[in-house]
N, C-alpha and C. Protein backbone atom coordinates (compact mmCIF):
# COMPACT_ATOMS: atom_id res chain seq x y z
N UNK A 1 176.30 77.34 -14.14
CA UNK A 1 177.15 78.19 -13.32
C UNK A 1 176.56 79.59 -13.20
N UNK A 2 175.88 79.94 -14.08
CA UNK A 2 175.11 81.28 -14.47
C UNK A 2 174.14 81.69 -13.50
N UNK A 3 173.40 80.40 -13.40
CA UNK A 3 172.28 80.41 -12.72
C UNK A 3 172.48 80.38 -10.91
N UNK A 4 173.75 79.65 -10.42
CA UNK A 4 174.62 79.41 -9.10
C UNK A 4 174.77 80.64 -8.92
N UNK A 5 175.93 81.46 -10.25
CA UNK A 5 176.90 82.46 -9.17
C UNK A 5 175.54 83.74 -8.86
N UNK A 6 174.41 84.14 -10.04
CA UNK A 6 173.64 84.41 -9.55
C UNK A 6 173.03 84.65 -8.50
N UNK A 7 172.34 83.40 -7.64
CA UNK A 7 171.98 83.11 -7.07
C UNK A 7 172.75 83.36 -5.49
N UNK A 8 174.02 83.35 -5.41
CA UNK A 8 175.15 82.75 -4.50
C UNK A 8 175.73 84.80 -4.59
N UNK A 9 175.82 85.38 -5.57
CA UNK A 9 176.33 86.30 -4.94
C UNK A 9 175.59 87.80 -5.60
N UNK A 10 174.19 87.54 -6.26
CA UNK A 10 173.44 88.81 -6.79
C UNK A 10 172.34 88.59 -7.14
N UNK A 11 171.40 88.21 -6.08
CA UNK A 11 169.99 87.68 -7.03
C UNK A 11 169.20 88.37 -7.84
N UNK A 12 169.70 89.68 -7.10
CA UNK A 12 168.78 90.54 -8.24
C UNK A 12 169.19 91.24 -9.61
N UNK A 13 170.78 90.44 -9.92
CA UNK A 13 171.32 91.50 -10.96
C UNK A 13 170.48 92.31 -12.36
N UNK A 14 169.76 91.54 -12.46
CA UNK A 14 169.00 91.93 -13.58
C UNK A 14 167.99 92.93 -13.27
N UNK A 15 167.54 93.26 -12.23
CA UNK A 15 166.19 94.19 -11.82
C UNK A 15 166.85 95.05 -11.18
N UNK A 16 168.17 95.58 -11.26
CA UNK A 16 168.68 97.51 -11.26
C UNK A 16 169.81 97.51 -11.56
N UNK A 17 170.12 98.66 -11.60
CA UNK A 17 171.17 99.15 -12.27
C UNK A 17 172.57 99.16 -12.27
N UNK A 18 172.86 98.21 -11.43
CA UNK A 18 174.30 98.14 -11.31
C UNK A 18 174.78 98.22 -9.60
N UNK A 19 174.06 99.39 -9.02
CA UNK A 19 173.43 98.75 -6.88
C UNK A 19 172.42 98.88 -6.71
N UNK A 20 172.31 97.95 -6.01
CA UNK A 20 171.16 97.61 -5.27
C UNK A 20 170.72 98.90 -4.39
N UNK A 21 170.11 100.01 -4.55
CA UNK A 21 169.69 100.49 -3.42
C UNK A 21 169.43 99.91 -1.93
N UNK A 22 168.89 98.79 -1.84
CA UNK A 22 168.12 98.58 -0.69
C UNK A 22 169.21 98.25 0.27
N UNK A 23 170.50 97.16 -0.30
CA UNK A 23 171.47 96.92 0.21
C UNK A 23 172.38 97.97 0.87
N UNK A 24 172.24 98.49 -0.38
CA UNK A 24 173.56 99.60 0.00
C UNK A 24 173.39 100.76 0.83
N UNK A 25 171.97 100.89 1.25
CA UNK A 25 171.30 101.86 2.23
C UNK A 25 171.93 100.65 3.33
N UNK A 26 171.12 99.91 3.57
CA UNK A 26 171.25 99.06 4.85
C UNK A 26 173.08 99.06 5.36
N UNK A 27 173.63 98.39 4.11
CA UNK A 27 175.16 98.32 4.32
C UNK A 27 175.81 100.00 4.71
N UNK A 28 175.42 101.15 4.26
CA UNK A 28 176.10 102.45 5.07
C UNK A 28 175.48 102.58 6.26
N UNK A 29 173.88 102.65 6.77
CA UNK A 29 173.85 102.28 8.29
C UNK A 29 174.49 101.54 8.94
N UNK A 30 174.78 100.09 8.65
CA UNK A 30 175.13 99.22 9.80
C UNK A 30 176.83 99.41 10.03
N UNK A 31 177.30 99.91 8.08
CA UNK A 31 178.74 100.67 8.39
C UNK A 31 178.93 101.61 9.82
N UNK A 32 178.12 102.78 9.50
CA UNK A 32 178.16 103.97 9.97
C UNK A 32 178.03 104.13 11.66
N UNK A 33 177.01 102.94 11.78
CA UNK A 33 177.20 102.60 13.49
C UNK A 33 178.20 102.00 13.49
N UNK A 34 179.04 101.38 13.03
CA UNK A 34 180.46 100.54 13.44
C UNK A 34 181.00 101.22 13.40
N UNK A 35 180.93 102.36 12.70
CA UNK A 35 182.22 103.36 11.97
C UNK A 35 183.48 102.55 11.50
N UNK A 36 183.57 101.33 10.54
CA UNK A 36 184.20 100.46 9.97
C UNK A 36 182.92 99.54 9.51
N UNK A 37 184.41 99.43 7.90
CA UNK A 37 183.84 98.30 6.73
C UNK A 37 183.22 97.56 7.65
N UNK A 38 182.13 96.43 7.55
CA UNK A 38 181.37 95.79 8.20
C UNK A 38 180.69 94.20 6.94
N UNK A 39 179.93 95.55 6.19
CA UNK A 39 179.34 95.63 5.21
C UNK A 39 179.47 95.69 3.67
N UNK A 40 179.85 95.07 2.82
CA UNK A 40 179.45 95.72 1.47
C UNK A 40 178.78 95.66 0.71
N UNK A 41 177.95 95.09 0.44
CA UNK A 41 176.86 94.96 -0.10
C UNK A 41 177.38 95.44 -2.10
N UNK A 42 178.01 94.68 -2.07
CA UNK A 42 178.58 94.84 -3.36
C UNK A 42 177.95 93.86 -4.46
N UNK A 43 177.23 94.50 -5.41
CA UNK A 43 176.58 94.02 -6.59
C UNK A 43 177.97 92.95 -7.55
N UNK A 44 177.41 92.43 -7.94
CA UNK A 44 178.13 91.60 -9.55
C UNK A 44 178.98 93.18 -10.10
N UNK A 45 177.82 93.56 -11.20
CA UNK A 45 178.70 95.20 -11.26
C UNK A 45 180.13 95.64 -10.15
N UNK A 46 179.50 96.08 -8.68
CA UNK A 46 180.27 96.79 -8.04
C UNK A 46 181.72 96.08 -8.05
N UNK A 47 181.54 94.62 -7.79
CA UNK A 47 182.64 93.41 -8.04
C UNK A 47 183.50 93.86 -9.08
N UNK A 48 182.90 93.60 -10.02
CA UNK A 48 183.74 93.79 -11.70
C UNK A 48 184.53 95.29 -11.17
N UNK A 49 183.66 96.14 -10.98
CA UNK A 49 184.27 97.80 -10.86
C UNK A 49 185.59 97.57 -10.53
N UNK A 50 185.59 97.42 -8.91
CA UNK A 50 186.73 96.94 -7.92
C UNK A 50 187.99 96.09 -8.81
N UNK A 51 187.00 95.18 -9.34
CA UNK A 51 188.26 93.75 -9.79
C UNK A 51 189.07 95.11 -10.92
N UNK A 52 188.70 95.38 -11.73
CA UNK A 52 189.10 96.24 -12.96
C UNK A 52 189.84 97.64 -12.66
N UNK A 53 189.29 98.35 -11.63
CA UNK A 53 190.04 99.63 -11.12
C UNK A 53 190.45 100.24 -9.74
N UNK A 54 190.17 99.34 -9.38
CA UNK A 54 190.45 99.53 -7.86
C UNK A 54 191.36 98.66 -6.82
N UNK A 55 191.87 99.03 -6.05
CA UNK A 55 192.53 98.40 -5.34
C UNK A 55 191.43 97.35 -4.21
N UNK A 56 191.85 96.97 -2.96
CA UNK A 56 191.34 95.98 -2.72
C UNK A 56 190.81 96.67 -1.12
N UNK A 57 191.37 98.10 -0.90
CA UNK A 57 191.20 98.69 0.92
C UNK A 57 189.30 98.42 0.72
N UNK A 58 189.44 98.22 2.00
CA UNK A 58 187.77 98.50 2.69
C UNK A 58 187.73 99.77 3.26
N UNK A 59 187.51 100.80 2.23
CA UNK A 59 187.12 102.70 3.16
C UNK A 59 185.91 102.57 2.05
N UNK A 60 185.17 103.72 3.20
CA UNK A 60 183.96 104.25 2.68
C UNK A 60 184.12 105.07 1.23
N UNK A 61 185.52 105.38 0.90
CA UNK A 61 185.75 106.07 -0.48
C UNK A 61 186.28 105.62 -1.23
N UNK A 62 186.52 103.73 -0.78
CA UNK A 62 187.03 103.01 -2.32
C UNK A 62 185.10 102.75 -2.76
N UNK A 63 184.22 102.74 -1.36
CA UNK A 63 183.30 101.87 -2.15
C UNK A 63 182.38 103.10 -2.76
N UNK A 64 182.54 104.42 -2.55
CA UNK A 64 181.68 105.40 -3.52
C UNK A 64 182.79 105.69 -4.42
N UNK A 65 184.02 105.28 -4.63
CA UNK A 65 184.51 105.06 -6.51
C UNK A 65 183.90 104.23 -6.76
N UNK A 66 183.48 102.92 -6.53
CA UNK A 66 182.91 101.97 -7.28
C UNK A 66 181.28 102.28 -7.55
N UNK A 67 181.09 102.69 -6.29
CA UNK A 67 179.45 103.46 -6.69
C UNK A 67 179.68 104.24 -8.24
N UNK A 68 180.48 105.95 -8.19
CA UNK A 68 180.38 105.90 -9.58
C UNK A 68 181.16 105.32 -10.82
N UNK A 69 182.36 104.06 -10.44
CA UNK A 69 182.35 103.89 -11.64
C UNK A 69 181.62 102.45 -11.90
N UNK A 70 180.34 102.30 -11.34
CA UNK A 70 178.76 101.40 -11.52
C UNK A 70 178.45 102.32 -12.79
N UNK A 71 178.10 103.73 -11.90
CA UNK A 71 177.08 104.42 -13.30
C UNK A 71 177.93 104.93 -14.29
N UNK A 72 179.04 104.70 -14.37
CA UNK A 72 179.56 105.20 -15.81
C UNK A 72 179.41 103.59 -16.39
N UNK A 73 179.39 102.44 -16.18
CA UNK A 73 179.53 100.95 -16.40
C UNK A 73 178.16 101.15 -16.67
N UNK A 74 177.42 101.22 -16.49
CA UNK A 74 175.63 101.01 -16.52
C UNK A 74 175.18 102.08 -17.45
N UNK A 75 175.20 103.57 -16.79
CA UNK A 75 174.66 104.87 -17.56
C UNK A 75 175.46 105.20 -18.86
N UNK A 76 176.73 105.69 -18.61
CA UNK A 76 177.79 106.15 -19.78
C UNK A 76 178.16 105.83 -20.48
N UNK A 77 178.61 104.15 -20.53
CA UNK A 77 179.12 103.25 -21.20
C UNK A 77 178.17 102.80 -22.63
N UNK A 78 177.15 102.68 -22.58
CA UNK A 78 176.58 101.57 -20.99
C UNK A 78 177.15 99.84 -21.52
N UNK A 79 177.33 99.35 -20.60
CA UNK A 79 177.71 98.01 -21.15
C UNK A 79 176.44 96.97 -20.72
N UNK A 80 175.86 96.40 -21.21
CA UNK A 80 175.28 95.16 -21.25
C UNK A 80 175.24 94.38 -19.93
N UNK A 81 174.13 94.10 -19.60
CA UNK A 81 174.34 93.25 -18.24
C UNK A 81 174.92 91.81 -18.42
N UNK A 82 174.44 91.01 -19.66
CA UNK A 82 175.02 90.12 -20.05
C UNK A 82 176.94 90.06 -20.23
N UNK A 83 177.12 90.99 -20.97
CA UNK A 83 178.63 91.26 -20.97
C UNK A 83 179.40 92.06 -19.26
N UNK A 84 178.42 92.77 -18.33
CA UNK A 84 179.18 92.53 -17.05
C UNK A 84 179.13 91.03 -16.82
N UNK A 85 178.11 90.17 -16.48
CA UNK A 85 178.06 89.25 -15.98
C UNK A 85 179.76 88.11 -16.76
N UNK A 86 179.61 88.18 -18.06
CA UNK A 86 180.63 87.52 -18.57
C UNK A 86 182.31 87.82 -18.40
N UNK A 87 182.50 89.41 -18.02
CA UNK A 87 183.52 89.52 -17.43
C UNK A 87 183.47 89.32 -16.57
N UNK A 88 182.67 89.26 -15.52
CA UNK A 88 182.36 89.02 -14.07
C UNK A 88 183.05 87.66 -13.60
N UNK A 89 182.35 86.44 -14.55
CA UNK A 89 183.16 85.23 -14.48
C UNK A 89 184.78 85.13 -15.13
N UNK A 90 184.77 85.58 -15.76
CA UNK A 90 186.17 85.66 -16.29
C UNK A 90 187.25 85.83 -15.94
N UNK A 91 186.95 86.86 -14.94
CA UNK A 91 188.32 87.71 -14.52
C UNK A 91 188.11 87.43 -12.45
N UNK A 92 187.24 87.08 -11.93
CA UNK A 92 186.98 86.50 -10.98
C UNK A 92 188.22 85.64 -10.35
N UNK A 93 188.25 85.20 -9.36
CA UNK A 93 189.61 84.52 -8.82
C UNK A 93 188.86 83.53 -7.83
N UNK A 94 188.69 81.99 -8.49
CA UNK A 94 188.26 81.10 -7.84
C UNK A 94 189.43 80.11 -6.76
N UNK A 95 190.67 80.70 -6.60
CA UNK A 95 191.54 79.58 -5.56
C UNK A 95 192.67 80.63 -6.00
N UNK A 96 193.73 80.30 -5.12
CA UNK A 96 195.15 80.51 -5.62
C UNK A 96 195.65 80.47 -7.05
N UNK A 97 195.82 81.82 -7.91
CA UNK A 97 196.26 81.72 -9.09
C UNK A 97 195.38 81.18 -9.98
N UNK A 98 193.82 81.01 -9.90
CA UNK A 98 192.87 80.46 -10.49
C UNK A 98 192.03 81.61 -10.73
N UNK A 99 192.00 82.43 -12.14
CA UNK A 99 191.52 83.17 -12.39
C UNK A 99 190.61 82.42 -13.74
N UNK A 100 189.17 83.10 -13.63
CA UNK A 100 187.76 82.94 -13.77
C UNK A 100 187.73 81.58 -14.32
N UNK A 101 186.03 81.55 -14.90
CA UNK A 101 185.28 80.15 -14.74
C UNK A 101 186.06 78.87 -15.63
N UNK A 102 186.59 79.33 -16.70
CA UNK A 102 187.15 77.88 -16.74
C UNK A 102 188.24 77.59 -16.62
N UNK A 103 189.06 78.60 -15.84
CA UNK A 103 190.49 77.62 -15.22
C UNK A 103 189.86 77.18 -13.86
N UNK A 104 189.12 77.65 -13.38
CA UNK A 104 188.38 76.98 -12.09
C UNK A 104 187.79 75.61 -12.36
N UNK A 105 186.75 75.61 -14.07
CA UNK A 105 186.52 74.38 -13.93
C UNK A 105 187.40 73.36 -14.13
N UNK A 106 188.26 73.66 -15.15
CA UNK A 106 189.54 72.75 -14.90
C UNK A 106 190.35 72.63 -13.87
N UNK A 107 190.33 73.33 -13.17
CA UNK A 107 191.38 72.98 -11.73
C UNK A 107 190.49 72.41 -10.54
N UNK A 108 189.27 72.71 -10.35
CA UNK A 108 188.79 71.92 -9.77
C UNK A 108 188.36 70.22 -9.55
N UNK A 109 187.75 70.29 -11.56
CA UNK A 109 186.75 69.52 -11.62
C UNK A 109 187.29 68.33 -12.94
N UNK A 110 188.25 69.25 -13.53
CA UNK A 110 188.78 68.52 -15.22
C UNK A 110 187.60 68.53 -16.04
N UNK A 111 187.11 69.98 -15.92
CA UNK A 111 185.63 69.78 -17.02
C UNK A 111 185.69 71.39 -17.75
N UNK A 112 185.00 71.61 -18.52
CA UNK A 112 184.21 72.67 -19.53
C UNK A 112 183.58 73.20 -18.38
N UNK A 113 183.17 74.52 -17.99
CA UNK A 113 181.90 74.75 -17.32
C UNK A 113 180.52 74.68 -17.75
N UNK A 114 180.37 74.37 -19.46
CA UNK A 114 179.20 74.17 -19.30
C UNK A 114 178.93 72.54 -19.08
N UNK A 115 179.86 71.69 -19.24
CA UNK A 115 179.99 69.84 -18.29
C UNK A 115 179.67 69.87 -16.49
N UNK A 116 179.62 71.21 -16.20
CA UNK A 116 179.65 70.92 -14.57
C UNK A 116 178.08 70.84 -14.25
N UNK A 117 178.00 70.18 -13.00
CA UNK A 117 176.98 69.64 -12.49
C UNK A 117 176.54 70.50 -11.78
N UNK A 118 175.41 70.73 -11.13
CA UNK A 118 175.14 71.59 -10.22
C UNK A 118 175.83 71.85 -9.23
N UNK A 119 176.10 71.05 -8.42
CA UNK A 119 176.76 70.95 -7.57
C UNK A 119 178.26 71.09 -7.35
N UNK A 120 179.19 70.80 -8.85
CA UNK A 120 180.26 71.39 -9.19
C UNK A 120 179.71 72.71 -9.31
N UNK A 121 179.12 73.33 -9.74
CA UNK A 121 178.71 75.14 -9.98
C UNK A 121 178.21 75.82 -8.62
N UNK A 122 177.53 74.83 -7.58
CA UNK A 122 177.40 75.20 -6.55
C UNK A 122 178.33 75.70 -5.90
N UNK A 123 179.53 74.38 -5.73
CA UNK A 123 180.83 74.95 -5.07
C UNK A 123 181.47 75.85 -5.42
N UNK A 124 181.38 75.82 -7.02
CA UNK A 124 182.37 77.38 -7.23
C UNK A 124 181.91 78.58 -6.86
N UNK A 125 180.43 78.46 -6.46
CA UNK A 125 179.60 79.85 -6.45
C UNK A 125 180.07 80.19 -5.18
N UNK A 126 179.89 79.15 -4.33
CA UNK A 126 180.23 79.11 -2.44
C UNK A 126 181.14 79.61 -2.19
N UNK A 127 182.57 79.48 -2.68
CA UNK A 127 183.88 79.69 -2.47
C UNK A 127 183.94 81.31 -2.68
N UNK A 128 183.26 81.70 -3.55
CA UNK A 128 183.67 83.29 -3.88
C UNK A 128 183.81 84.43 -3.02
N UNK A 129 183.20 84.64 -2.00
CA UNK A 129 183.79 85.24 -0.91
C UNK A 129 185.11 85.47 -0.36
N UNK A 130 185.76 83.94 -0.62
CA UNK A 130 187.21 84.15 0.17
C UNK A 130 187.87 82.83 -0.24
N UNK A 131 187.73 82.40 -1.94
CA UNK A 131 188.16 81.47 -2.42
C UNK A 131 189.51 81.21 -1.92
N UNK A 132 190.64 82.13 -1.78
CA UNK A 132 191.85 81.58 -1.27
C UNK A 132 191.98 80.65 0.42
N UNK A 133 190.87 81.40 1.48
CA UNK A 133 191.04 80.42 2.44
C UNK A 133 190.10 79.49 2.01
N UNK A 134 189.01 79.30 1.21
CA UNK A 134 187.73 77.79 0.88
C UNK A 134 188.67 77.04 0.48
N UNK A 135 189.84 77.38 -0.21
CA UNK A 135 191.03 76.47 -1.21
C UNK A 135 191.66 75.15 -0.34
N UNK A 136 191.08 75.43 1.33
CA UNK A 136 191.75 74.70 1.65
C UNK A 136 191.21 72.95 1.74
N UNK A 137 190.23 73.21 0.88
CA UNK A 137 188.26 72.05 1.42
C UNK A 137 189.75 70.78 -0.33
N UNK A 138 189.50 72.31 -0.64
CA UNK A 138 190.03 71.10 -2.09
C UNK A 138 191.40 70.32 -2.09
N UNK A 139 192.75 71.20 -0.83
CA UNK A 139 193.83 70.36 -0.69
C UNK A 139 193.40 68.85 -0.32
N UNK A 140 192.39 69.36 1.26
CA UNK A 140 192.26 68.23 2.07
C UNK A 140 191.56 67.27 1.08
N UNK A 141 190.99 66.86 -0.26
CA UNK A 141 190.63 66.55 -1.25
C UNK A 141 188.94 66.48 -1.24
N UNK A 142 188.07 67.09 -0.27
CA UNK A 142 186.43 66.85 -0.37
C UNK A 142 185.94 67.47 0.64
N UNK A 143 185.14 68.37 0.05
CA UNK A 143 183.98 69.14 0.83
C UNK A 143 183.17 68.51 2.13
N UNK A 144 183.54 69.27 3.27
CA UNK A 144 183.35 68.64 4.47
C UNK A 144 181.54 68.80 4.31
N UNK A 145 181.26 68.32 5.82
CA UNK A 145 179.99 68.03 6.08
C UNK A 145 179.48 69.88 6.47
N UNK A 146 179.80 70.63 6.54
CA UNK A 146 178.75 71.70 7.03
C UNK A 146 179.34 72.59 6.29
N UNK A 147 179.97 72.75 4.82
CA UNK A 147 180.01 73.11 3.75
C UNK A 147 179.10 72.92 2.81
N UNK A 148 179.11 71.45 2.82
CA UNK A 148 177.75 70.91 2.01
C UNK A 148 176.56 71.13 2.24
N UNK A 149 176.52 71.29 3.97
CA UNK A 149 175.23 71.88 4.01
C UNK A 149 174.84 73.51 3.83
N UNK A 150 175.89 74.19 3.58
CA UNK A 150 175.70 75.40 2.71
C UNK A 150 174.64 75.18 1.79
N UNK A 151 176.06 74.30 0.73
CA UNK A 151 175.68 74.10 -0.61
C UNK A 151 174.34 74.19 -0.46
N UNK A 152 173.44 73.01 0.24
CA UNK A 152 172.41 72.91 0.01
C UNK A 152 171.44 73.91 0.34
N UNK A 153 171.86 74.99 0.98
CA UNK A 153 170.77 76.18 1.24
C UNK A 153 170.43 77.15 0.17
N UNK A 154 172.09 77.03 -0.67
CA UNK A 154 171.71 77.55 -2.16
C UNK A 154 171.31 76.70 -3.02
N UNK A 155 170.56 75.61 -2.99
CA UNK A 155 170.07 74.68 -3.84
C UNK A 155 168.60 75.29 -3.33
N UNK A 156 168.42 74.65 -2.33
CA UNK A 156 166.90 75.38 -1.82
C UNK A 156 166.59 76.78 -2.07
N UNK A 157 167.02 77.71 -2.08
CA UNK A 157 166.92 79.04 -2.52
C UNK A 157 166.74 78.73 -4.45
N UNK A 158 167.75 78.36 -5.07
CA UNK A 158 167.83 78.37 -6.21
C UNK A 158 166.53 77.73 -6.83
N UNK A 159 166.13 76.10 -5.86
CA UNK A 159 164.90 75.75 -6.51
C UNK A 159 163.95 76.34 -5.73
N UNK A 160 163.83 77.28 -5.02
CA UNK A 160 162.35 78.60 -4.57
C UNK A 160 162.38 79.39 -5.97
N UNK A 161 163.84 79.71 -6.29
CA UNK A 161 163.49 80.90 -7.40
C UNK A 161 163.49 80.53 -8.91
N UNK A 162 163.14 79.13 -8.74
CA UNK A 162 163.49 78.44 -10.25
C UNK A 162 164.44 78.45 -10.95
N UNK A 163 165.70 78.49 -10.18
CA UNK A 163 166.89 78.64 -10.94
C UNK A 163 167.61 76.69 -10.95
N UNK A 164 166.73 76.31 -10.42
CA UNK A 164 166.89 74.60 -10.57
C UNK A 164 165.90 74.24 -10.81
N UNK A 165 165.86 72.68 -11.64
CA UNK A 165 165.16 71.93 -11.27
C UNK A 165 164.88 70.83 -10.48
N UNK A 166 163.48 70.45 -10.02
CA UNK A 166 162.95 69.72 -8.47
C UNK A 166 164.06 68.40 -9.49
N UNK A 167 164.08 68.12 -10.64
CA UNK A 167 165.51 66.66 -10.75
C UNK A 167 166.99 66.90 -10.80
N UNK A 168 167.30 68.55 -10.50
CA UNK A 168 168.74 69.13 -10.74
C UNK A 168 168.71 68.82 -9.45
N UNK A 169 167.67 69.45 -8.74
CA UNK A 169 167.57 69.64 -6.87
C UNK A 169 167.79 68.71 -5.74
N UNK A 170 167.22 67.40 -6.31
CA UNK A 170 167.07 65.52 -5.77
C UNK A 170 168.44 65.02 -6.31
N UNK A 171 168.75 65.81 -7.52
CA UNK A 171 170.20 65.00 -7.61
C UNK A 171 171.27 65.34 -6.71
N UNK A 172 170.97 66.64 -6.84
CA UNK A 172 172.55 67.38 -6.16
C UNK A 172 172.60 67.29 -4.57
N UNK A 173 171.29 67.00 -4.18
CA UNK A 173 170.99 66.79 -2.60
C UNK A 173 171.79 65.35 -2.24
N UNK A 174 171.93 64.64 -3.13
CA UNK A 174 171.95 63.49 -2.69
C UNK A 174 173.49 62.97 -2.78
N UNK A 175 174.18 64.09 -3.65
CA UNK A 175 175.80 63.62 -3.58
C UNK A 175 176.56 64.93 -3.94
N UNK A 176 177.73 64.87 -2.68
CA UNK A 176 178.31 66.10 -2.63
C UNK A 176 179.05 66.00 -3.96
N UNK A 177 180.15 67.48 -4.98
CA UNK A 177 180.51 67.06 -5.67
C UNK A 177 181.86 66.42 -5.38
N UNK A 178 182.29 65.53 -6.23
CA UNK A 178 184.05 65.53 -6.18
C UNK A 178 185.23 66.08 -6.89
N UNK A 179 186.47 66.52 -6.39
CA UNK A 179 187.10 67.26 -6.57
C UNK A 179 188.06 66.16 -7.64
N UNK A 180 188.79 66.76 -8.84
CA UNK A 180 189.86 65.58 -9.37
C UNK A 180 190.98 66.03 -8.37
N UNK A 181 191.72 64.49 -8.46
CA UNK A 181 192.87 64.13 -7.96
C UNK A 181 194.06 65.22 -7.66
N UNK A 182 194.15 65.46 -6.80
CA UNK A 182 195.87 66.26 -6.86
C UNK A 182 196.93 65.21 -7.18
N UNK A 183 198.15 65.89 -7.85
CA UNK A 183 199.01 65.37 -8.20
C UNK A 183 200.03 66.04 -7.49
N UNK A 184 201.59 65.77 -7.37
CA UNK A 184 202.51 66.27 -7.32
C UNK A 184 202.91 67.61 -8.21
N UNK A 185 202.09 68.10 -9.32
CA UNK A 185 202.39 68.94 -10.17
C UNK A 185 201.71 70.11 -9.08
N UNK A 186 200.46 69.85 -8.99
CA UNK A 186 199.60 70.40 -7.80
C UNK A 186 200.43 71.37 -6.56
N UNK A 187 201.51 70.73 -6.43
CA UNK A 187 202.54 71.10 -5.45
C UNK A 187 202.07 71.03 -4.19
N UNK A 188 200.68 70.03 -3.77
CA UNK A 188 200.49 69.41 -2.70
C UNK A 188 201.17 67.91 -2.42
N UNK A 189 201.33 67.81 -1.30
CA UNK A 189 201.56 66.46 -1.12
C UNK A 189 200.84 65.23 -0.54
């Protein structure tokens, strides 16, 4: 899952400091000609910031609080990239009322996250953008056809950057994952 959400929403977390310069230049130009959010270009870090002290508006002055409270998280603190990354999953919100990685893996999958398959870790990585509307792939009970072919663009990326292997890569290509059963507890019908 480490190696997915990585991959799926910060490839570079480990090589700076908490933003990305390169992003976050690009993301205030393409803002600044819109003159509206557009853009955020929000690191793992910047994520956690937000999730922990901030409310949820898109203005140019929720995202320079999170700019500095990055460098008090990084510089002042400093906390560990390993320990952002672990609150990162933790406190994360994978579906409706599904807060971080292993009530996700259990509500998805009925597993441990470290039992999930690539492709179970794929999907959770996919969804993170806007897990409450993706929530809807898991009522209908299975990941449609041009979801999966997401999936698979972060498989291909993941095995370019060695974050798979060419037998993690042939497996997961070859079968989407499956979701466990809803029940009536589920409060679907």
């Amino acid at each position: 899952i480490i190696r997915t959400v990585l991959t799926a929403e910060d490839g570079d977390f480990f090589f700076y400091g908490g933003v990305n310069p390169v992003t976050l230049a690009d993301a205030i130009e393409i803002n600044l000609e819109a003159r509206e959010i557009l853009f955020g270009a929000s690191t793992i870090t910047m994520q956690l910031a937000k999730m922990l002290f901030l409310d949820q508006d898109r203005t140019f002055a929720r995202k320079l609080q999170e700019v500095f409270l990055v460098y008090l998280i990084v510089h002042q603190v400093p906390v560990a990239k390993d320990r952002i990354l672990e609150l990162y999953l933790n406190i994360t919100e994978f579906g409706p009322g599904v807060i971080g990685i292993f009530d996700a893996s259990e509500y998805y999958f009925e597993k441990h996250p470290r039992n999930l398959s690539a492709g179970e870790a794929a999907w959770l990585a996919s969804i993170l953008p806007a897990p409450k509307i993706y929530h809807r792939y898991f009522e209908d009970g299975s990941i449609p056809d041009d979801w999966f072919i997401k999936m698979i663009a972060l498989y291909d990326i993941m095995l370019e950057r060695g974050r798979m292997t060419r037998i993690e890569y042939d497996s997961a290509v070859k079968q989407r994952p499956e979701f466990r059963h809803l029940t009536a507890v589920d409060g679907v019908n």
